[in-house]
N, C-alpha and C. Protein backbone atom coordinates (compact mmCIF):
# COMPACT_ATOMS: atom_id res chain seq x y z
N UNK A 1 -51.48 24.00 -13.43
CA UNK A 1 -50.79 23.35 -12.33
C UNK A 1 -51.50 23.65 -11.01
N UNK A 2 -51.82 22.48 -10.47
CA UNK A 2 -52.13 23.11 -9.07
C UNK A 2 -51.21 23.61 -7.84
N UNK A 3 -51.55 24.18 -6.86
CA UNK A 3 -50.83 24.58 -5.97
C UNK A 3 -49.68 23.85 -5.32
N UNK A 4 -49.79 22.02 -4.59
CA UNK A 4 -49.08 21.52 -4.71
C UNK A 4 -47.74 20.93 -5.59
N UNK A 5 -48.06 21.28 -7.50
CA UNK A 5 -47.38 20.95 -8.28
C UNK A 5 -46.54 22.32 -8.03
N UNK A 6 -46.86 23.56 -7.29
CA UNK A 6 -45.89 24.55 -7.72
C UNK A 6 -45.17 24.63 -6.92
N UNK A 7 -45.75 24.60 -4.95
CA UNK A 7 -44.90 25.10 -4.07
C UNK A 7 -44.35 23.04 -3.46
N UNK A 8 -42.96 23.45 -3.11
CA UNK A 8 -42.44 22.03 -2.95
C UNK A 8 -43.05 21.70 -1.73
N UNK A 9 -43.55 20.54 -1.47
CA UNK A 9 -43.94 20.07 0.27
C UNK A 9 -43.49 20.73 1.58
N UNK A 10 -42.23 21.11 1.33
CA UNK A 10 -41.66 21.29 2.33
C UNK A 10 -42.18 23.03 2.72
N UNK A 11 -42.44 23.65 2.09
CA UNK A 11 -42.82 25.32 1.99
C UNK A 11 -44.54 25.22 1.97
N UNK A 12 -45.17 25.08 3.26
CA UNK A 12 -46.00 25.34 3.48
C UNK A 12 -47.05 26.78 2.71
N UNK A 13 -47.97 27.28 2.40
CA UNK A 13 -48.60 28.42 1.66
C UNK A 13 -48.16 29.36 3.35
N UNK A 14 -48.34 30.67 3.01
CA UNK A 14 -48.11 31.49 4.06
C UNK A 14 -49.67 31.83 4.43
N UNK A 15 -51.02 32.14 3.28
CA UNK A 15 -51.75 32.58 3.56
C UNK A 15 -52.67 31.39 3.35
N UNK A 16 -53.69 31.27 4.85
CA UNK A 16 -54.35 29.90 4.75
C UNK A 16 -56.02 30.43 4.77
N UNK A 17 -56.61 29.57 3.86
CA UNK A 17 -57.97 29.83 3.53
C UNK A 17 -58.69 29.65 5.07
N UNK A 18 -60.09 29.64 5.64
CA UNK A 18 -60.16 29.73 6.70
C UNK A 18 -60.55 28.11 7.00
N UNK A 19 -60.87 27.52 6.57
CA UNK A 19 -60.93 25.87 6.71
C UNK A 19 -59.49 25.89 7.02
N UNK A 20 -58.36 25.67 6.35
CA UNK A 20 -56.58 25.56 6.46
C UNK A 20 -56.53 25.82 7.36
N UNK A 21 -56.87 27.12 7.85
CA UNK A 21 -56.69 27.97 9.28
C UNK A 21 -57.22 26.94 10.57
N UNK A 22 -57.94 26.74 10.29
CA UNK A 22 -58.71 26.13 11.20
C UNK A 22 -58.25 24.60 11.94
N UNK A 23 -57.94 24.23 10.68
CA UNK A 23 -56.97 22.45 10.56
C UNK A 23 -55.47 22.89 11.34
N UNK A 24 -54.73 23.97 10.93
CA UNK A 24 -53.34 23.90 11.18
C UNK A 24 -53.58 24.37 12.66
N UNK A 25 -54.29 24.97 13.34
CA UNK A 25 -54.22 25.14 14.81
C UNK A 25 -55.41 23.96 15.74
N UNK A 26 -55.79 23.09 14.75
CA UNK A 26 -56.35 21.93 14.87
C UNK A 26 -57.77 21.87 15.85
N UNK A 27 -58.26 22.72 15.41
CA UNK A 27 -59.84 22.88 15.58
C UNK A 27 -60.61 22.85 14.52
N UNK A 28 -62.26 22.88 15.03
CA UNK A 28 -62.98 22.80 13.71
C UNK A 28 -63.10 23.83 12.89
N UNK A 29 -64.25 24.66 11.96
CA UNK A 29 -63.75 26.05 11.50
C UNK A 29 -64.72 26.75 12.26
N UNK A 30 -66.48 26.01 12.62
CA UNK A 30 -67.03 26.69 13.30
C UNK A 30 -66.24 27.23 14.84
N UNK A 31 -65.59 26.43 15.63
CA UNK A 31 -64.47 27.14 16.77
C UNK A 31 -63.66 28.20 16.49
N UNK A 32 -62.82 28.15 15.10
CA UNK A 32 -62.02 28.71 14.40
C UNK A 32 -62.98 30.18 14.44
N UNK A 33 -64.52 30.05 13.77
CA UNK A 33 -64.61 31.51 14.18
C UNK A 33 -64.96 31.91 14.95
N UNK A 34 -65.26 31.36 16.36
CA UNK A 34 -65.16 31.68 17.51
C UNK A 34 -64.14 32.11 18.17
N UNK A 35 -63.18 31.56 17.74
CA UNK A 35 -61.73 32.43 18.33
C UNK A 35 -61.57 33.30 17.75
N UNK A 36 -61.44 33.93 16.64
CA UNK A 36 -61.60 35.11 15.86
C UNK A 36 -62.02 36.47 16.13
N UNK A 37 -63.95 35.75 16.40
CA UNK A 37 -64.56 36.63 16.70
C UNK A 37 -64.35 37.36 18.29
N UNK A 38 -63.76 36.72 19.12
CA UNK A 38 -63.15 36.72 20.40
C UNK A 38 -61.81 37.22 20.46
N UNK A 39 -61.64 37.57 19.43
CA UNK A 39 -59.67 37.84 19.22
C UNK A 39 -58.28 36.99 19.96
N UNK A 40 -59.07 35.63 19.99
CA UNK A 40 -58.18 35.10 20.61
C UNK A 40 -57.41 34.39 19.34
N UNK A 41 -57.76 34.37 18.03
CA UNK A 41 -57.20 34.47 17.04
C UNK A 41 -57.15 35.46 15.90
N UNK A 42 -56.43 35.72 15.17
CA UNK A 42 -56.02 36.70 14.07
C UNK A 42 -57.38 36.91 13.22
N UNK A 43 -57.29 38.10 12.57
CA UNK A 43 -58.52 38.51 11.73
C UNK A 43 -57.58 38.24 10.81
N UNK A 44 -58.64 38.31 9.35
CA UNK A 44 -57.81 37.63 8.02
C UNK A 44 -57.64 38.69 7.34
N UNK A 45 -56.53 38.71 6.55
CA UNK A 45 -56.25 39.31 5.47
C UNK A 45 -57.05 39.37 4.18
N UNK A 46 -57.06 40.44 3.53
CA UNK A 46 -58.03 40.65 2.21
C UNK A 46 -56.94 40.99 1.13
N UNK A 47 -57.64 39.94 0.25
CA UNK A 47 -57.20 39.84 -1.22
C UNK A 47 -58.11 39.72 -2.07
N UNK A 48 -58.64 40.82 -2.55
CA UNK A 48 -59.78 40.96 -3.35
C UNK A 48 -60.88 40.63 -2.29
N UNK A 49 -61.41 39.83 -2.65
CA UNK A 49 -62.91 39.00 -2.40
C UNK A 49 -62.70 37.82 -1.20
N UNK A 50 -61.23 37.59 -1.45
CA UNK A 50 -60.53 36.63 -0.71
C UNK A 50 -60.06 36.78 0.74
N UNK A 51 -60.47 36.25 1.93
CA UNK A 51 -59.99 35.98 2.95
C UNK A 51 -58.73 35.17 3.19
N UNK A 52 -57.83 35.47 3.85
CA UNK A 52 -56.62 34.82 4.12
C UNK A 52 -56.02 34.51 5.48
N UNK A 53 -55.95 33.94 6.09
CA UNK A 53 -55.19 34.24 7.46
C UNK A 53 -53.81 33.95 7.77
N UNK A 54 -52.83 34.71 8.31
CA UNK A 54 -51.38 34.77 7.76
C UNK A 54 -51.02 33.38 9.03
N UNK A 55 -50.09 32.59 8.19
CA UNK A 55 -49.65 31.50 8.89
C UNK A 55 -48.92 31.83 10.39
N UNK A 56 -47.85 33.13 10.49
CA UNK A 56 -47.42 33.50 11.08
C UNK A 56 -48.19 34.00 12.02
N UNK A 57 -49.20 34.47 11.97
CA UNK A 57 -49.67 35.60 13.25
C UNK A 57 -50.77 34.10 13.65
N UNK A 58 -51.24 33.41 12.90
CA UNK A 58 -51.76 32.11 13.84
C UNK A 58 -50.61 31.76 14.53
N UNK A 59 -49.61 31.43 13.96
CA UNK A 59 -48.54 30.60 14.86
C UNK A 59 -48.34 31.69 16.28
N UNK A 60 -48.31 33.01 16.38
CA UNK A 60 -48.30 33.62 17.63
C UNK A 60 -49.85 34.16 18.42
N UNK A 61 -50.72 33.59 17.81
CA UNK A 61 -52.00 33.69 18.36
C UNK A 61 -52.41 32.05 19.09
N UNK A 62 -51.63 30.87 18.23
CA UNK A 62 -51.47 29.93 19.09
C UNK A 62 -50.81 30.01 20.41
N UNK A 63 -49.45 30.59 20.36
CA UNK A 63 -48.47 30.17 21.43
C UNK A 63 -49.29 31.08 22.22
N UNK A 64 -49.98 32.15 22.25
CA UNK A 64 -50.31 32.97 23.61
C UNK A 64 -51.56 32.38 23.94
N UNK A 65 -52.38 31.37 23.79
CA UNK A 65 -53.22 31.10 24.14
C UNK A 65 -52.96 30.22 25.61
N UNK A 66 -53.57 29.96 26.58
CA UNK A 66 -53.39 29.67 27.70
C UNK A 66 -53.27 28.47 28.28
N UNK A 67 -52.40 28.14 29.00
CA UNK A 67 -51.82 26.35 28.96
C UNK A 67 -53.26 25.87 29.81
N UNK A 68 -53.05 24.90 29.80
CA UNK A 68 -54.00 24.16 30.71
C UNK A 68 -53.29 23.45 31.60
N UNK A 69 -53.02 24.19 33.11
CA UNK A 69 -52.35 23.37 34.26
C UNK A 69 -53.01 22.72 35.42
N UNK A 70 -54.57 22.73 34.85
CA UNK A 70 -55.63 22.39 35.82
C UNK A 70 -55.14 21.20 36.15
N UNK A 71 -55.15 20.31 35.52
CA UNK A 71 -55.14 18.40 36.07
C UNK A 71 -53.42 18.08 35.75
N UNK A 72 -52.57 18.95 35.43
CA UNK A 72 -51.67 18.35 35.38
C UNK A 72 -50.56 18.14 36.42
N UNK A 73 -49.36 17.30 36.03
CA UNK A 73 -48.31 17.01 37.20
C UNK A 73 -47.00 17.67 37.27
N UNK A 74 -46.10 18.75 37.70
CA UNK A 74 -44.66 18.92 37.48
C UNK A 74 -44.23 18.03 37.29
N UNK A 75 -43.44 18.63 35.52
CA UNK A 75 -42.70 18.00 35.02
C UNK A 75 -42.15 17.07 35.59
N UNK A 76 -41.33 17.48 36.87
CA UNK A 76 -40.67 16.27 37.71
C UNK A 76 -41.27 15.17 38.11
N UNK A 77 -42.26 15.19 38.60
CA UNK A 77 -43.24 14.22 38.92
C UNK A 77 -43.75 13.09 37.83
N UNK A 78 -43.82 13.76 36.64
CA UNK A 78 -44.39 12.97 35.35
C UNK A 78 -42.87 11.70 35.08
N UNK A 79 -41.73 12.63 34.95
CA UNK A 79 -40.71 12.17 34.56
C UNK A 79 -39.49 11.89 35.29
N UNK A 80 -39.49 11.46 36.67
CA UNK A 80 -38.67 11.62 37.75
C UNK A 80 -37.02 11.62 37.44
């Protein structure tokens, strides 16, 4: 069975290969290890031989990454 036949759609894998990693915070993988290597994203988990990166600590290595308010408008302004 493959992976999809086991876990239902809705239950995402927790531990993402580093391509996965890379897609779910929606960069390429060469960037992907640029943020890494920069610690502006998570180092991976080891399983055997296997690299992993935990879904969770991307999801809080995303949110602290830094908005971009250079060109933009208050909210109010966008949406009066």
């Amino acid at each position: 069975m493959s992976r999809a036949e086991i876990l239902p759609p809705a239950l995402p894998p927790r531990g993402l290969s580093r391509l996965m990693a890379a897609a779910y915070v929606g960069i390429s993988a060469t960037k992907f290890d640029e943020l890494v290597r920069d610690q502006r994203m998570p180092q991976p988990k080891r399983v055997d031989s296997r690299k992993l990166w935990d879904r969770y600590e991307l999801d809080e290595a995303f949110n602290s990454l830094p908005e971009d308010n250079a060109d933009s408008k208050a909210w109010d302004e966008v949406f009066p």
